[in-house]
N, C-alpha and C. Protein backbone atom coordinates (compact mmCIF):
# COMPACT_ATOMS: atom_id res chain seq x y z
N UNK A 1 77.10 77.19 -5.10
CA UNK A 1 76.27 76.19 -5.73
C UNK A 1 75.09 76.88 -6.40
N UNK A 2 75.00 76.44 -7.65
CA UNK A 2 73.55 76.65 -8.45
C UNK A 2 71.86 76.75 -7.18
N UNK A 3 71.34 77.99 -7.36
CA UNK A 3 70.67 77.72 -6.31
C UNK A 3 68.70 76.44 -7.33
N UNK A 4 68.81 76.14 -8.11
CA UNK A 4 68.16 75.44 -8.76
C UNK A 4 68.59 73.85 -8.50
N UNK A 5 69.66 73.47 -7.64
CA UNK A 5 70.30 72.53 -7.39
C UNK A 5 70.02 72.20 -5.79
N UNK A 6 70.40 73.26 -5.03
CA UNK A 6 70.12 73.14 -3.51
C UNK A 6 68.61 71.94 -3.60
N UNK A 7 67.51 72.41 -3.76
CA UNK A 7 65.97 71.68 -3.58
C UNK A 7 66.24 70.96 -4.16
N UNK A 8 65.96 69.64 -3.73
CA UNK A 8 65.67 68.54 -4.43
C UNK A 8 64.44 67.88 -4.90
N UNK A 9 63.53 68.31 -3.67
CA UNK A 9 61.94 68.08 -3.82
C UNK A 9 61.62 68.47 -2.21
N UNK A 10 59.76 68.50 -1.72
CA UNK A 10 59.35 68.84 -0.61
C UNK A 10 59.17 66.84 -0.08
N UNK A 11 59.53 67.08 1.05
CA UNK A 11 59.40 66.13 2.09
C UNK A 11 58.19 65.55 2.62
N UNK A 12 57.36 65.26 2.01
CA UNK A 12 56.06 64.66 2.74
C UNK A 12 56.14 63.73 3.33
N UNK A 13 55.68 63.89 4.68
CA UNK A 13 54.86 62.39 5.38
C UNK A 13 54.36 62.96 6.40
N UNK A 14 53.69 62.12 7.25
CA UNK A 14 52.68 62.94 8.66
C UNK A 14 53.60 63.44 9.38
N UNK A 15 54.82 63.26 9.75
CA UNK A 15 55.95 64.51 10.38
C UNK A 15 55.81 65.74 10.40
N UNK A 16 56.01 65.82 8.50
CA UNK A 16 56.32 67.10 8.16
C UNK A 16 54.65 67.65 8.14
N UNK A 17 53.30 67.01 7.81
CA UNK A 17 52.88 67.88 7.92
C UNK A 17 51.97 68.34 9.09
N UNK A 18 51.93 67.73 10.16
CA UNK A 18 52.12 67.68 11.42
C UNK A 18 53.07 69.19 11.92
N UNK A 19 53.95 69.20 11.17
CA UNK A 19 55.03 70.50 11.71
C UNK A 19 54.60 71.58 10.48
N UNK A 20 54.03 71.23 9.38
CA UNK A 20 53.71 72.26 8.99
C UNK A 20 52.18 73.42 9.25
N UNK A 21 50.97 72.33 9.76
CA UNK A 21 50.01 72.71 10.58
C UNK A 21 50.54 73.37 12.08
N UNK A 22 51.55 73.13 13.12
CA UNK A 22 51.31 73.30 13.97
C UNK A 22 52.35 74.52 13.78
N UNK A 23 53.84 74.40 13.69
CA UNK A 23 54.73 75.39 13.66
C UNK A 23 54.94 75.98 12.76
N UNK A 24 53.58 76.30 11.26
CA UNK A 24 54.55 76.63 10.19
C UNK A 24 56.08 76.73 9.23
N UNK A 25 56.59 75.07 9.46
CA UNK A 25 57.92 74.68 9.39
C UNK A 25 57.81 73.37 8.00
N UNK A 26 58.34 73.67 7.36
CA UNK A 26 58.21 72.77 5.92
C UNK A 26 59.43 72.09 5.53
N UNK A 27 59.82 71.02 5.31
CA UNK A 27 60.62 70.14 5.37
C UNK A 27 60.65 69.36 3.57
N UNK A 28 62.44 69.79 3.72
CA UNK A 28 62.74 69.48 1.92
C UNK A 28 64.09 68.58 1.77
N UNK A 29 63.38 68.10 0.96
CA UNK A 29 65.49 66.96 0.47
C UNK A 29 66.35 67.88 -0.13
N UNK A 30 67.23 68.37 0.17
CA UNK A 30 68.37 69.16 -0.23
C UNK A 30 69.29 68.38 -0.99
N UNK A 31 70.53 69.04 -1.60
CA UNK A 31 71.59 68.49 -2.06
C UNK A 31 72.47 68.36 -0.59
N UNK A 32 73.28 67.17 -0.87
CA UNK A 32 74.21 67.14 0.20
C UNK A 32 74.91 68.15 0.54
N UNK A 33 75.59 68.50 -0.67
CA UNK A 33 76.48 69.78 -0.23
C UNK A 33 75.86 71.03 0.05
N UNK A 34 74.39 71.00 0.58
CA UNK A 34 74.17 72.71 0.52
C UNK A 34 74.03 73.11 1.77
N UNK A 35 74.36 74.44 2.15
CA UNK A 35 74.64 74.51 3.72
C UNK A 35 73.48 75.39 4.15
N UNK A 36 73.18 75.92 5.18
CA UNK A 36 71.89 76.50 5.68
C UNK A 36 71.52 77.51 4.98
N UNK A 37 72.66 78.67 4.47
CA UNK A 37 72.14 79.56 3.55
C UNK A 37 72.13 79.67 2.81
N UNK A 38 73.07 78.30 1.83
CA UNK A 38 72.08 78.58 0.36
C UNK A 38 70.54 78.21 0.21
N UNK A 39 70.34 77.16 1.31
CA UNK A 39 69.39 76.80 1.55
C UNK A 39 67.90 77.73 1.60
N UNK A 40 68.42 78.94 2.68
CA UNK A 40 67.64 79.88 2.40
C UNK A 40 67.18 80.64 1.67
N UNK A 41 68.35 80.87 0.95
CA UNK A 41 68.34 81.67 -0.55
C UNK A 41 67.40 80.91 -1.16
N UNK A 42 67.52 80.12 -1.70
CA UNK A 42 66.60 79.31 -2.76
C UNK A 42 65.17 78.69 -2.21
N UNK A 43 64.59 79.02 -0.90
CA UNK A 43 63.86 78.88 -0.51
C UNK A 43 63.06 80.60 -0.55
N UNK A 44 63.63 81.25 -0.48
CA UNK A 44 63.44 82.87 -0.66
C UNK A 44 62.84 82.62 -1.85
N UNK A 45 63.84 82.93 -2.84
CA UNK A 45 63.58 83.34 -4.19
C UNK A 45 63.04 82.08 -4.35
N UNK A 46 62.78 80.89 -4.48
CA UNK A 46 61.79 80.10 -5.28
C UNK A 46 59.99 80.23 -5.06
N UNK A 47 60.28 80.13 -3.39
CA UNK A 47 58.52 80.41 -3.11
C UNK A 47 58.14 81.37 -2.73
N UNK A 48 59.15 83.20 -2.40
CA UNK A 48 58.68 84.28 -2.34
C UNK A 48 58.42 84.39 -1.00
N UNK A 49 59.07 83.66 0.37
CA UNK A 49 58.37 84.29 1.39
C UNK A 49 59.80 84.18 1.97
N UNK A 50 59.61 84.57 3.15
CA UNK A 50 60.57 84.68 4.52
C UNK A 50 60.93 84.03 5.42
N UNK A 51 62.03 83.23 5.06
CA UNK A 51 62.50 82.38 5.71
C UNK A 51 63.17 82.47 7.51
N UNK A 52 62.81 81.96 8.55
CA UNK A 52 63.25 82.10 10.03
C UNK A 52 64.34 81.65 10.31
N UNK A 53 64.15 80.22 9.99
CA UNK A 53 64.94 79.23 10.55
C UNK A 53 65.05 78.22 9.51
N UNK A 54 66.47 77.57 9.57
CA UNK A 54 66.77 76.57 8.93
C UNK A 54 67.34 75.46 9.70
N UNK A 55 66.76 74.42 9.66
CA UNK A 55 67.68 72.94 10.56
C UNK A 55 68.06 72.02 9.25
N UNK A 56 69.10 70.98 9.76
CA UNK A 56 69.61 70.47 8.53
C UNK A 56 69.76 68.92 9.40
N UNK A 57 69.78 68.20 8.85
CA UNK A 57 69.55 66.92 9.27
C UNK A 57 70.44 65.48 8.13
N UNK A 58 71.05 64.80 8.68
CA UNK A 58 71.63 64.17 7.37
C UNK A 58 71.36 62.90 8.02
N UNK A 59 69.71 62.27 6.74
CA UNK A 59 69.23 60.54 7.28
C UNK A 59 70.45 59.89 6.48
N UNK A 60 70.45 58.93 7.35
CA UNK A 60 71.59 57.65 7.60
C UNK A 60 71.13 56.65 6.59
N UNK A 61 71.52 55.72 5.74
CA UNK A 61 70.83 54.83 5.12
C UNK A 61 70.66 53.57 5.89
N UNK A 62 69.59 52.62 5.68
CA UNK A 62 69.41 51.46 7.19
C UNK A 62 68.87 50.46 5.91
N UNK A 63 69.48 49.22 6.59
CA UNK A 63 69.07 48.02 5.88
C UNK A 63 67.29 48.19 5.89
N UNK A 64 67.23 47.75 4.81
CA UNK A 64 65.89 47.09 4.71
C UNK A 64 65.59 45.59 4.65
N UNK A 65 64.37 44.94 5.44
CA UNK A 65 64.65 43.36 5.41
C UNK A 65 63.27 42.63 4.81
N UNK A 66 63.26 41.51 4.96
CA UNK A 66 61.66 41.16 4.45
C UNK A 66 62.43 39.73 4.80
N UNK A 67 61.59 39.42 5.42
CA UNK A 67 61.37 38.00 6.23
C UNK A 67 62.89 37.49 7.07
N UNK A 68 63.44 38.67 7.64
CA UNK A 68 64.50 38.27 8.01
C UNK A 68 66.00 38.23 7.66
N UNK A 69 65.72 38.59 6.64
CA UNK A 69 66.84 38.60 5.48
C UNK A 69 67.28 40.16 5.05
N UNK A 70 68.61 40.55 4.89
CA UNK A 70 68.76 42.08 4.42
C UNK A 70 68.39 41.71 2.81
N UNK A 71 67.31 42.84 2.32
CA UNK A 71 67.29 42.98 0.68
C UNK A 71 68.17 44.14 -0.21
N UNK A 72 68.36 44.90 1.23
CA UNK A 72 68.84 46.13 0.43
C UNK A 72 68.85 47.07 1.48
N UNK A 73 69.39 48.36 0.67
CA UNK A 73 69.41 49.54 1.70
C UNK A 73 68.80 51.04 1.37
N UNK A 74 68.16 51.59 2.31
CA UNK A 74 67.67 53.10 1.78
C UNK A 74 68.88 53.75 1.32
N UNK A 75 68.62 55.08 0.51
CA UNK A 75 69.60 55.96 0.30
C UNK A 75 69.91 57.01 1.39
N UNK A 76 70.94 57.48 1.47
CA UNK A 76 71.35 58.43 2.67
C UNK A 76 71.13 59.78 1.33
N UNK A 77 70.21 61.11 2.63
CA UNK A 77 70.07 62.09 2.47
C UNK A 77 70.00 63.29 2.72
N UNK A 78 70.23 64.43 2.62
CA UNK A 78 70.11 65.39 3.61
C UNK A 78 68.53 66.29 3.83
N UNK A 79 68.14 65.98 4.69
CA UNK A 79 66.56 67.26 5.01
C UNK A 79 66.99 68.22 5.82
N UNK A 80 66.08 69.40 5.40
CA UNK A 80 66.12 70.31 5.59
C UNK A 80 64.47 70.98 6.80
N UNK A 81 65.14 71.28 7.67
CA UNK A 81 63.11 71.80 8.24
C UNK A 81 63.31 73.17 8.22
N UNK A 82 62.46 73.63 7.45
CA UNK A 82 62.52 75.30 7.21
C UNK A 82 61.30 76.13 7.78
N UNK A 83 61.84 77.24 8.50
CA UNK A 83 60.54 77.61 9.29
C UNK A 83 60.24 78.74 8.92
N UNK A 84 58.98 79.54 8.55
CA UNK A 84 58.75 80.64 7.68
C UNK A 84 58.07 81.53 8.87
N UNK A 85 58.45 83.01 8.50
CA UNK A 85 58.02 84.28 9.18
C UNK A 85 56.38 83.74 9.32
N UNK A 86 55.94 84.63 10.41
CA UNK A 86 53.88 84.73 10.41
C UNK A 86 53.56 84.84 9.24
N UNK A 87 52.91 84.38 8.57
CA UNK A 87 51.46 85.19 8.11
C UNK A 87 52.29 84.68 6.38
N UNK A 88 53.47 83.66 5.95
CA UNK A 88 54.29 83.35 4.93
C UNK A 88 53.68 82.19 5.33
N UNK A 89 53.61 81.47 4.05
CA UNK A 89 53.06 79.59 3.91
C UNK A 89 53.33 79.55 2.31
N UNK A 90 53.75 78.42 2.04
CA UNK A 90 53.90 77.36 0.84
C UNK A 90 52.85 76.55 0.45
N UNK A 91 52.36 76.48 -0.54
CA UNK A 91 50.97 75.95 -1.34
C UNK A 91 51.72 74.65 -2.12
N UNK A 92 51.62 73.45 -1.22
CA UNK A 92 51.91 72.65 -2.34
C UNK A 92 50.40 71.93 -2.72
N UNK A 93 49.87 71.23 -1.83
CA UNK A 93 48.82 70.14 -2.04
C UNK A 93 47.45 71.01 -1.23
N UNK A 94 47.31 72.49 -1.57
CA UNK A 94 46.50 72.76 -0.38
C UNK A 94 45.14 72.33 -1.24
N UNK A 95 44.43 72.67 -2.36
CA UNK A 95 43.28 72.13 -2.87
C UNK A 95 42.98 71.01 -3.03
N UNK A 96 44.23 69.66 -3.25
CA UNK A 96 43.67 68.51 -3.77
C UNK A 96 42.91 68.29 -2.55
N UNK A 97 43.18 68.05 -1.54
CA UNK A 97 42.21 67.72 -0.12
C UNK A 97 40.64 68.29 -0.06
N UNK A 98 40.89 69.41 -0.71
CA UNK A 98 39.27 70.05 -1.09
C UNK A 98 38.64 69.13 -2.36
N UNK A 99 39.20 69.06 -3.30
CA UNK A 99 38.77 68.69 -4.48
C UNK A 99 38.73 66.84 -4.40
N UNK A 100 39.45 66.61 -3.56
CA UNK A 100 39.28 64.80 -3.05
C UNK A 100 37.82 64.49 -2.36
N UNK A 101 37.66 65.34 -1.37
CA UNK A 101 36.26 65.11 -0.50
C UNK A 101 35.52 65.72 -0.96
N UNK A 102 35.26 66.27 -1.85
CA UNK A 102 34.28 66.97 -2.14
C UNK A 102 33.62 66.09 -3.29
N UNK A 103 33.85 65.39 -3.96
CA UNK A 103 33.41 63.90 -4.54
C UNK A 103 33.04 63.00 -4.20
């Protein structure tokens, strides 16, 4: 597989960054079909550091409701939690938090 295809985007919510403060472990939507080491590969060569560990996880899609009623359903996806060597970290949102409070 194209390794420009594996990433789909980075995974935010208080989970991931919860696991990225405490265990240095960063969490991404993959393509379905990509398996732990292309995974790595393209986590290598895209952000330049050293990858440990890879977990792979495939969310389930679940009704969504509003007042009782099904409206619809999430999409099913695969995440990825990727855990990087010491002293290796990923810069996605590290300034806006500076540049937010500081106004």
């Amino acid at each position: 597989m194209n390794k420009s295809y594996v990433l789909v985007r980075p995974f935010i919510s208080e989970k991931s960054t919860a696991l990225h403060d405490a265990y240095n472990r960063f969490t991404f939507e993959v393509h379905p079909n990509a398996n732990k080491a292309e995974i790595k590969e393209a986590i290598e060569e895209t952000f330049d550091v050293t990858v440990k560990s890879v977990n792979v996880v495939r969310m389930r899609s679940v009704n969504r409701t509003r007042q009782g009623r099904t409206v619809g359903r999430t999409k099913c996806f695969k995440k990825a939690y990727v855990t990087l060597a010491e002293g290796d970290k990923i810069e996605f949102f590290e300034g806006v938090w500076s540049w937010l409070f500081a106004n």
